[in-house]
PDB file of N, CA and C in Angstrom:
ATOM      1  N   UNK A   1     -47.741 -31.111-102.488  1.00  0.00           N
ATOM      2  CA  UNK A   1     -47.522 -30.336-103.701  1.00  0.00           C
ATOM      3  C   UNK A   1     -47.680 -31.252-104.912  1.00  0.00           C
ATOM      4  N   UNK A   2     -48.224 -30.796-105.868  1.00  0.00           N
ATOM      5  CA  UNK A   2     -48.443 -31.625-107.062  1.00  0.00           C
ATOM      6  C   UNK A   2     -47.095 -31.532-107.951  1.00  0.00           C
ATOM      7  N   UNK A   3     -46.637 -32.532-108.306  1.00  0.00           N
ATOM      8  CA  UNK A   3     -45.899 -32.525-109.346  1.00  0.00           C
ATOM      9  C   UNK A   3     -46.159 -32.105-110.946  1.00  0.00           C
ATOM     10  N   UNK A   4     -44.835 -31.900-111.583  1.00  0.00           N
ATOM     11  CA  UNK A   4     -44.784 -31.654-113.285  1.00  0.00           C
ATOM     12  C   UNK A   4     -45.885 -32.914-113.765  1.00  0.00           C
ATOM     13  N   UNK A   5     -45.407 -33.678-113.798  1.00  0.00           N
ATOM     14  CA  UNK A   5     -46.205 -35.068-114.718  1.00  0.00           C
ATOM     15  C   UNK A   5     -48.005 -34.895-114.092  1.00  0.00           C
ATOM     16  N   UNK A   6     -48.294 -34.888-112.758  1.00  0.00           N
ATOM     17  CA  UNK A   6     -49.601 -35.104-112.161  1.00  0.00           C
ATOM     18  C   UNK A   6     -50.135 -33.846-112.860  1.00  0.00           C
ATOM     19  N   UNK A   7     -49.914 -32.607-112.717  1.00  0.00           N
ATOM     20  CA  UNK A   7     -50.562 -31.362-113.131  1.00  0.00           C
ATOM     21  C   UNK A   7     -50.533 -31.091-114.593  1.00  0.00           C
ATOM     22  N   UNK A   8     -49.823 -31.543-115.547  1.00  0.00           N
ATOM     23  CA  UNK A   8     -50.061 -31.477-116.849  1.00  0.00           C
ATOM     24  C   UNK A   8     -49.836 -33.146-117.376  1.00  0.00           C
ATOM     25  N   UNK A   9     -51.021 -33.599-117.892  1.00  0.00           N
ATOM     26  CA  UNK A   9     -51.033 -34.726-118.534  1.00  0.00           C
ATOM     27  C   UNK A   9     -51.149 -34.943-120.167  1.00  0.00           C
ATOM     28  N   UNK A  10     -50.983 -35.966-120.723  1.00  0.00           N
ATOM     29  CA  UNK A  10     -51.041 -36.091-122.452  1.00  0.00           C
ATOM     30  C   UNK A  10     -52.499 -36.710-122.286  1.00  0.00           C
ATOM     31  N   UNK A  11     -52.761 -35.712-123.548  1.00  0.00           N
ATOM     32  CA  UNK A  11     -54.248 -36.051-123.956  1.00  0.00           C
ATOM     33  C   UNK A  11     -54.400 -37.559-124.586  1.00  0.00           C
ATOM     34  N   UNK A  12     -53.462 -38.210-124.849  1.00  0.00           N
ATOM     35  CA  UNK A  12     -53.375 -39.625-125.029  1.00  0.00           C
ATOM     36  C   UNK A  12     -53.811 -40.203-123.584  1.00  0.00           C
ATOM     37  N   UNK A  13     -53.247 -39.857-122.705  1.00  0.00           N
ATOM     38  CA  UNK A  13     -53.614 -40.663-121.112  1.00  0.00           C
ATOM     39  C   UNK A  13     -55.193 -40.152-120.879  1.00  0.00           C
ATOM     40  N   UNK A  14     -55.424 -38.562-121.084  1.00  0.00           N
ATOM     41  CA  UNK A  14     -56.384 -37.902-120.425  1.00  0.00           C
ATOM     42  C   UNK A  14     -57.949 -37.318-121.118  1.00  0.00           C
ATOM     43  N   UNK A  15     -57.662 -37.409-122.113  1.00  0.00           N
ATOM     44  CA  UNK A  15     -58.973 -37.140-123.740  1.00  0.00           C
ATOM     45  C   UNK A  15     -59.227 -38.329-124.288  1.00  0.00           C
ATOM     46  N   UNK A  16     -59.960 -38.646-124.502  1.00  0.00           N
ATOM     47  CA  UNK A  16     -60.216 -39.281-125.998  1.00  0.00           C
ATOM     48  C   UNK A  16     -60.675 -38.459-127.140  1.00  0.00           C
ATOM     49  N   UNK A  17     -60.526 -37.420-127.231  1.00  0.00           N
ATOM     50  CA  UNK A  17     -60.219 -36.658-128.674  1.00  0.00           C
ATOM     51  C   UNK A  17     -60.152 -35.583-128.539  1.00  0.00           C
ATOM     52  N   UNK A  18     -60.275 -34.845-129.683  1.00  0.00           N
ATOM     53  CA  UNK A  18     -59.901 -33.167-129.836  1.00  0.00           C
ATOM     54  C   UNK A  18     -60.763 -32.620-130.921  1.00  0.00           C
ATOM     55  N   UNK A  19     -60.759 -31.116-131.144  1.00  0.00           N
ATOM     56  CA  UNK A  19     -61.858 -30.735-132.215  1.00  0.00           C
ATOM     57  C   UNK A  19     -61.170 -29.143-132.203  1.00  0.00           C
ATOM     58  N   UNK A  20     -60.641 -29.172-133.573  1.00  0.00           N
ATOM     59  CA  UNK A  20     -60.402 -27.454-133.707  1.00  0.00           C
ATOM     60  C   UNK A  20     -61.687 -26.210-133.973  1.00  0.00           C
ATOM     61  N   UNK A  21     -60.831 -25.423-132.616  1.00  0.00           N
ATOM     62  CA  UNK A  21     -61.592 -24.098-132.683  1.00  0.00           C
ATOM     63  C   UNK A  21     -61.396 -22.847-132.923  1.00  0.00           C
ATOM     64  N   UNK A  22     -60.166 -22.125-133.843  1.00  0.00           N
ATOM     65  CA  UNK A  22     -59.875 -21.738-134.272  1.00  0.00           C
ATOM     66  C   UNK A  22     -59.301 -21.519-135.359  1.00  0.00           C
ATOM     67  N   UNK A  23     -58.900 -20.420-136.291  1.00  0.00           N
ATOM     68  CA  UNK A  23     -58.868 -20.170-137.592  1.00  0.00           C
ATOM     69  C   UNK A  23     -57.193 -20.520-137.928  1.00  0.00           C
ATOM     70  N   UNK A  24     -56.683 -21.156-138.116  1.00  0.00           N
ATOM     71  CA  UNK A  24     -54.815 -21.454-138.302  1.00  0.00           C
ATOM     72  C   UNK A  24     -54.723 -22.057-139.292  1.00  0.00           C
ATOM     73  N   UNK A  25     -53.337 -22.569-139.787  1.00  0.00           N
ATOM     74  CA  UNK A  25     -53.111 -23.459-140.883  1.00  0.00           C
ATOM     75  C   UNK A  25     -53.345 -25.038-140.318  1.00  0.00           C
ATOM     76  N   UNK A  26     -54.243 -25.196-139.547  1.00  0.00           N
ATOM     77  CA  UNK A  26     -54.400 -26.513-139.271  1.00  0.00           C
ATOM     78  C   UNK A  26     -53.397 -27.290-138.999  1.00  0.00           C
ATOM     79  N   UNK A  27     -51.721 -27.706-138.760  1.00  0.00           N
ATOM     80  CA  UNK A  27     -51.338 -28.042-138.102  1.00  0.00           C
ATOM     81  C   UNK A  27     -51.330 -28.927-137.107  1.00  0.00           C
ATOM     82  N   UNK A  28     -52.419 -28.160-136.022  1.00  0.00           N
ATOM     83  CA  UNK A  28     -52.526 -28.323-134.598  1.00  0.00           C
ATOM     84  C   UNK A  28     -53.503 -29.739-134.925  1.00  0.00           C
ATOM     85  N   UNK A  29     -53.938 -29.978-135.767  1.00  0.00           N
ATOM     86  CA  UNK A  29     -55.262 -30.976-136.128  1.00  0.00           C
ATOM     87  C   UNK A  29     -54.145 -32.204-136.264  1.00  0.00           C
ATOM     88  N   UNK A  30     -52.781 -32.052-136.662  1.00  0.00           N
ATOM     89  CA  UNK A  30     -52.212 -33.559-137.093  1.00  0.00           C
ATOM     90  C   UNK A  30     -51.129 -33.887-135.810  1.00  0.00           C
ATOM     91  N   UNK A  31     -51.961 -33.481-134.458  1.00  0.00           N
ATOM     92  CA  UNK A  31     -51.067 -33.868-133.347  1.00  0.00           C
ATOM     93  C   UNK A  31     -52.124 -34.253-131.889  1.00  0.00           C
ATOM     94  N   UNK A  32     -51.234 -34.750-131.020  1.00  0.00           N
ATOM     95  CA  UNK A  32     -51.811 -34.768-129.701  1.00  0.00           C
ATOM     96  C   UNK A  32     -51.023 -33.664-128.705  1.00  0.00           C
ATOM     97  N   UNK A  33     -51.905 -33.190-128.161  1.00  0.00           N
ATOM     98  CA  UNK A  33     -51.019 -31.967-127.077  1.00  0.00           C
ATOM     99  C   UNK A  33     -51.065 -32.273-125.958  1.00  0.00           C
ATOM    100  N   UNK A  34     -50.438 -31.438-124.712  1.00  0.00           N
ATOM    101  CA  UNK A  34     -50.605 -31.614-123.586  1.00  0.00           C
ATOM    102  C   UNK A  34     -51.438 -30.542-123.244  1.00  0.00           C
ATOM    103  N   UNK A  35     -51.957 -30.427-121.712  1.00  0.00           N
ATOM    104  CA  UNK A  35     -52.694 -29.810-120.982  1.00  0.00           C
ATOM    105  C   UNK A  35     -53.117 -30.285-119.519  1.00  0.00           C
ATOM    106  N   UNK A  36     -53.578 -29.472-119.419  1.00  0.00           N
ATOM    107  CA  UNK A  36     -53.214 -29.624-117.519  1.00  0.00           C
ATOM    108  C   UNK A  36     -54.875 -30.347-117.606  1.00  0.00           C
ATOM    109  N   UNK A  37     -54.739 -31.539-116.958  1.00  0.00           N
ATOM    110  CA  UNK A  37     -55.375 -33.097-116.435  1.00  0.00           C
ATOM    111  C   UNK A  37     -56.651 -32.094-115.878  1.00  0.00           C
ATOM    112  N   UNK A  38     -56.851 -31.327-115.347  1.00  0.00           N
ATOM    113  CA  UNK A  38     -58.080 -30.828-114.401  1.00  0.00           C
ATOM    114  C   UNK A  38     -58.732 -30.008-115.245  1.00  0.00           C
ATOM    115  N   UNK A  39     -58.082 -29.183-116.383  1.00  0.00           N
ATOM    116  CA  UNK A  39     -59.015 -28.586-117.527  1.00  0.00           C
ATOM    117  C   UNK A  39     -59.447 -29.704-118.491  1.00  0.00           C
ATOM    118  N   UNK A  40     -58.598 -30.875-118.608  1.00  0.00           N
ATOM    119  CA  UNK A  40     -59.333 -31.850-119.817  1.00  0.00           C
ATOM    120  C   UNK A  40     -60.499 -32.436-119.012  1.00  0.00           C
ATOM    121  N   UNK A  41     -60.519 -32.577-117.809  1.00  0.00           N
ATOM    122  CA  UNK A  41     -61.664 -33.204-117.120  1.00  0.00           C
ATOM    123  C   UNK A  41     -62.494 -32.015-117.291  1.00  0.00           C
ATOM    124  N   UNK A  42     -62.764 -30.802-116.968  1.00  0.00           N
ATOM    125  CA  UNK A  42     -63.667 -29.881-116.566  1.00  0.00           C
ATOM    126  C   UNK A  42     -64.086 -29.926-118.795  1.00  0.00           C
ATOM    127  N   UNK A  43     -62.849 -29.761-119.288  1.00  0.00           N
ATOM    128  CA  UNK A  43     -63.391 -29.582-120.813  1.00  0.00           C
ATOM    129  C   UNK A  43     -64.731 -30.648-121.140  1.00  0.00           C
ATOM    130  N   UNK A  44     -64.484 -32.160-120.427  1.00  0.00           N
ATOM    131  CA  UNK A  44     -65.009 -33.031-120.845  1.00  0.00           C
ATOM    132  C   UNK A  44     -66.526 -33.124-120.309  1.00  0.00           C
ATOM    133  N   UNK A  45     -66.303 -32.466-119.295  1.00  0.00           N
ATOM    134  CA  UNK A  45     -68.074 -32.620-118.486  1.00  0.00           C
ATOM    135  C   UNK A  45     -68.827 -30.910-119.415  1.00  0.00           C
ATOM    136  N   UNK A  46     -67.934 -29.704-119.293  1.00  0.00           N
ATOM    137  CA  UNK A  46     -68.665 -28.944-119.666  1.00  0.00           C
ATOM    138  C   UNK A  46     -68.675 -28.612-121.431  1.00  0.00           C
ATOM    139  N   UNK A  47     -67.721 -28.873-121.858  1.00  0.00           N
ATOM    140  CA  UNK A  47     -67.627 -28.747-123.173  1.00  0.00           C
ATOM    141  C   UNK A  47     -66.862 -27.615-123.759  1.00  0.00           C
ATOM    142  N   UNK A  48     -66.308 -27.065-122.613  1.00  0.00           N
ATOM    143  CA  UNK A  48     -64.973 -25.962-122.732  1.00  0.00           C
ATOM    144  C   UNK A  48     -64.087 -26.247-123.600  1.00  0.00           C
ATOM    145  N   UNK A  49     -63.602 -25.208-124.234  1.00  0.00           N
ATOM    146  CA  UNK A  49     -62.424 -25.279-124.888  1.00  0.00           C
ATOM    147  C   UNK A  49     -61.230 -25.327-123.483  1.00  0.00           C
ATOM    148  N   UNK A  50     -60.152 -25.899-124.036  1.00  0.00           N
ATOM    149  CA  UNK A  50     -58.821 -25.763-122.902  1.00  0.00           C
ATOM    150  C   UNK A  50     -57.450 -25.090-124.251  1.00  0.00           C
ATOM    151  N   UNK A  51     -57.033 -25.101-123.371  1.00  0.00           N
ATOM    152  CA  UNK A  51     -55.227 -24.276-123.848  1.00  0.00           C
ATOM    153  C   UNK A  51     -54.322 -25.446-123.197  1.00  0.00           C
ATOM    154  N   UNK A  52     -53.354 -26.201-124.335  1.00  0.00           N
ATOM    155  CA  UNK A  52     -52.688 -26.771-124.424  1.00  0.00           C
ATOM    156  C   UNK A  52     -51.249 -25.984-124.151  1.00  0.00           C
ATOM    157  N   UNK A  53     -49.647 -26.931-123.652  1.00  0.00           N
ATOM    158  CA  UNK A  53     -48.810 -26.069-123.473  1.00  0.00           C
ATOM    159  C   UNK A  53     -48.600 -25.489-125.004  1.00  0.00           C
ATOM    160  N   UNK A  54     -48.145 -25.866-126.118  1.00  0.00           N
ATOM    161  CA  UNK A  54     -48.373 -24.888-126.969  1.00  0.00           C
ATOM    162  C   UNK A  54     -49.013 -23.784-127.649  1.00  0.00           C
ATOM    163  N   UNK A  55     -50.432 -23.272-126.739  1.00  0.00           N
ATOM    164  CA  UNK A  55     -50.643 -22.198-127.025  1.00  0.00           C
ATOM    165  C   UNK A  55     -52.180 -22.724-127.728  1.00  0.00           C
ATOM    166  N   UNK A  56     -52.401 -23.935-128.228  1.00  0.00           N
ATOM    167  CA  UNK A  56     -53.392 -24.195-129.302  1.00  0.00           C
ATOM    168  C   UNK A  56     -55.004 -24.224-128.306  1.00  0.00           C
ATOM    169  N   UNK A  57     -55.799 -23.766-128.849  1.00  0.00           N
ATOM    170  CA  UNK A  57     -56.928 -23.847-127.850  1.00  0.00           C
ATOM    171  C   UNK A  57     -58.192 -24.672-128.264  1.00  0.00           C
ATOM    172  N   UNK A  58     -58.752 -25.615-127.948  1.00  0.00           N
ATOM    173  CA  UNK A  58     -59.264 -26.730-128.743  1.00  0.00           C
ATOM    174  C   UNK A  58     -60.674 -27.494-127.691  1.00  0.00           C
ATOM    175  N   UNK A  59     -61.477 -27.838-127.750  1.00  0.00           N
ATOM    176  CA  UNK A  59     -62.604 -28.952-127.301  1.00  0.00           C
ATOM    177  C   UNK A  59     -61.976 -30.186-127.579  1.00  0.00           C
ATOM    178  N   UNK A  60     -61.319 -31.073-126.639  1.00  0.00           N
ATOM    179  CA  UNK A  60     -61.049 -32.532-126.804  1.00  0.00           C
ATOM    180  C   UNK A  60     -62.764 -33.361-127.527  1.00  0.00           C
ATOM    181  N   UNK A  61     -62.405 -34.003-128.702  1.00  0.00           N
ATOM    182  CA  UNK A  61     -63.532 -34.550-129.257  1.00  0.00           C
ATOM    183  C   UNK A  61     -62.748 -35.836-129.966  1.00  0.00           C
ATOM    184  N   UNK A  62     -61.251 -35.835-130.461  1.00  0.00           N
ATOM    185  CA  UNK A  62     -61.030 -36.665-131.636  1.00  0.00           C
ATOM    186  C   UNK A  62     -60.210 -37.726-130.558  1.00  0.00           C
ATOM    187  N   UNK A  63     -59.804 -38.730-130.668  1.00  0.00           N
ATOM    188  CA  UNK A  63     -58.574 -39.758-130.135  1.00  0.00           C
ATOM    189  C   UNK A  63     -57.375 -39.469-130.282  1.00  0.00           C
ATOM    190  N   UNK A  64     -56.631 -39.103-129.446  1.00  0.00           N
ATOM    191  CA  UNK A  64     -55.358 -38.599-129.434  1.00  0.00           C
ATOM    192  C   UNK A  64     -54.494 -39.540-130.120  1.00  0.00           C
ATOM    193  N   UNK A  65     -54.521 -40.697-129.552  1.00  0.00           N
ATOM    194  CA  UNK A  65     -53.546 -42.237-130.421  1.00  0.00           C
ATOM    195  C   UNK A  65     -53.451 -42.584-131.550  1.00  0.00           C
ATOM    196  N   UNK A  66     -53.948 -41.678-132.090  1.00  0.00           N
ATOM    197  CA  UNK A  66     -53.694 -41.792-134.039  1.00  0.00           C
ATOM    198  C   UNK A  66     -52.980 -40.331-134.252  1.00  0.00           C
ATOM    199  N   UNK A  67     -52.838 -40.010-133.418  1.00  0.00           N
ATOM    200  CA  UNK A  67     -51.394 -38.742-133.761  1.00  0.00           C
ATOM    201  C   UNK A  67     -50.306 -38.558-132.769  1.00  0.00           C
ATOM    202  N   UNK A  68     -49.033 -37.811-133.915  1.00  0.00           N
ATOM    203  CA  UNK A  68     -48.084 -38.021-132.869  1.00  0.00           C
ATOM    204  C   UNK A  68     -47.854 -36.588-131.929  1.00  0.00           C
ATOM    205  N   UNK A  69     -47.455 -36.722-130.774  1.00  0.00           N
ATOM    206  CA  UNK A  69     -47.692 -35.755-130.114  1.00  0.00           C
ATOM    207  C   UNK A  69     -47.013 -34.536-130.256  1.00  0.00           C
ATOM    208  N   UNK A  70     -47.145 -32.922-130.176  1.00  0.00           N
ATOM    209  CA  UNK A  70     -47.026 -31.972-130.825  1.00  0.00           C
ATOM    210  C   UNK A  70     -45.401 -31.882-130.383  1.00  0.00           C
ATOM    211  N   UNK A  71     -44.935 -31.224-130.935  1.00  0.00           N
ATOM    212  CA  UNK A  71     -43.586 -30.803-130.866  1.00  0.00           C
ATOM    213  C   UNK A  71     -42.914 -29.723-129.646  1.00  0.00           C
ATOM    214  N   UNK A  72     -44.235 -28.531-130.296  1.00  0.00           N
ATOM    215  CA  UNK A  72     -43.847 -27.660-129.007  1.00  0.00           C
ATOM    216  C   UNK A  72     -44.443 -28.054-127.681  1.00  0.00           C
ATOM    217  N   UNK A  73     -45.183 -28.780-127.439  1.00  0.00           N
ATOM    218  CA  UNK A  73     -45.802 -29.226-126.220  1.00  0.00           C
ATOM    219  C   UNK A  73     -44.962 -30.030-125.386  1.00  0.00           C
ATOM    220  N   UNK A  74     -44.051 -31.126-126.638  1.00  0.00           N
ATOM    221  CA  UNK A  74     -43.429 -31.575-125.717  1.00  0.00           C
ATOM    222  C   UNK A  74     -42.003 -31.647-125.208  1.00  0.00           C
ATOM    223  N   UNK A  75     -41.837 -30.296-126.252  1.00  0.00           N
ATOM    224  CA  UNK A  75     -40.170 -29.458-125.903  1.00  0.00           C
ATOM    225  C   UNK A  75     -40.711 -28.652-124.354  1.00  0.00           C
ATOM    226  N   UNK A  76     -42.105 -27.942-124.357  1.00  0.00           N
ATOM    227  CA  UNK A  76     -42.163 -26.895-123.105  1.00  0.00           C
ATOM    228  C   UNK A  76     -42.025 -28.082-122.089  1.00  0.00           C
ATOM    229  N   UNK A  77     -43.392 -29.407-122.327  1.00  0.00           N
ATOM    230  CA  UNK A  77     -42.884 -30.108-121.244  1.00  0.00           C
ATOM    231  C   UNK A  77     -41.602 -30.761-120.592  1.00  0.00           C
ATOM    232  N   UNK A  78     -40.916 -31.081-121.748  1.00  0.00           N
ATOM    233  CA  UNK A  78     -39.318 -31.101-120.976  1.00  0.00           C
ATOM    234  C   UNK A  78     -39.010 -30.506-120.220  1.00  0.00           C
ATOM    235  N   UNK A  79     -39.149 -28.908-120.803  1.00  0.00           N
ATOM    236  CA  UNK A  79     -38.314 -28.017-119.921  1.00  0.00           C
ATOM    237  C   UNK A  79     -39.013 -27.722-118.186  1.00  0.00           C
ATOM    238  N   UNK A  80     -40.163 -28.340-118.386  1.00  0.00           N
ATOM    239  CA  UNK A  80     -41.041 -28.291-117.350  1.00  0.00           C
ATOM    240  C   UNK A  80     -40.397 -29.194-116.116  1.00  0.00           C
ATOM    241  N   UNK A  81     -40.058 -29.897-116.816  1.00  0.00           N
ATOM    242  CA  UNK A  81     -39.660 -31.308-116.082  1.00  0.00           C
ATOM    243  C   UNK A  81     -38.710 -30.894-115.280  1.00  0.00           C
ATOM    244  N   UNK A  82     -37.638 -30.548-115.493  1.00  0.00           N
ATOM    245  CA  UNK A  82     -36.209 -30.199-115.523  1.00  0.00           C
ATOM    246  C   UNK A  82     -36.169 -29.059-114.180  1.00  0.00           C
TER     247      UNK A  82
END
């Protein structure tokens, strides 16, 4: 069985960047999110957008390590944990 941590990873460990694709108050642009490790790989070969645990839906393109990581992503992942 896969664990919490193995099945959703930080796009800091698992992207090297991000690229917004939708219309919002931009926000989502001054963070790093999480997402499950097997859509950032499939995002990265095909060029898919993925869905982060907060809901944000995005093409990894930018470097995650120059932002700090999102808030709600990593309140759900707590609770994930737990």
């Amino acid at each position: 069985m896969v664990g919490i941590r193995e099945r959703f990873g930080s796009l800091i460990d698992s992207a090297p960047k991000t690229k917004h694709t939708g219309n919002d108050d931009g926000d989502h642009e001054r963070f790093s999110h999480y997402a499950d490790k097997a859509k950032i790989v499939e995002s990265a070969v095909t060029g898919k957008a993925i869905r982060a645990l907060c809901g944000k839906k995005w093409i990894p393109t930018r470097d995650p390590q120059n932002f700090p990581v999102c808030p709600t992503c990593k309140e759900i992942y707590s609770r994930l944990k737990q």
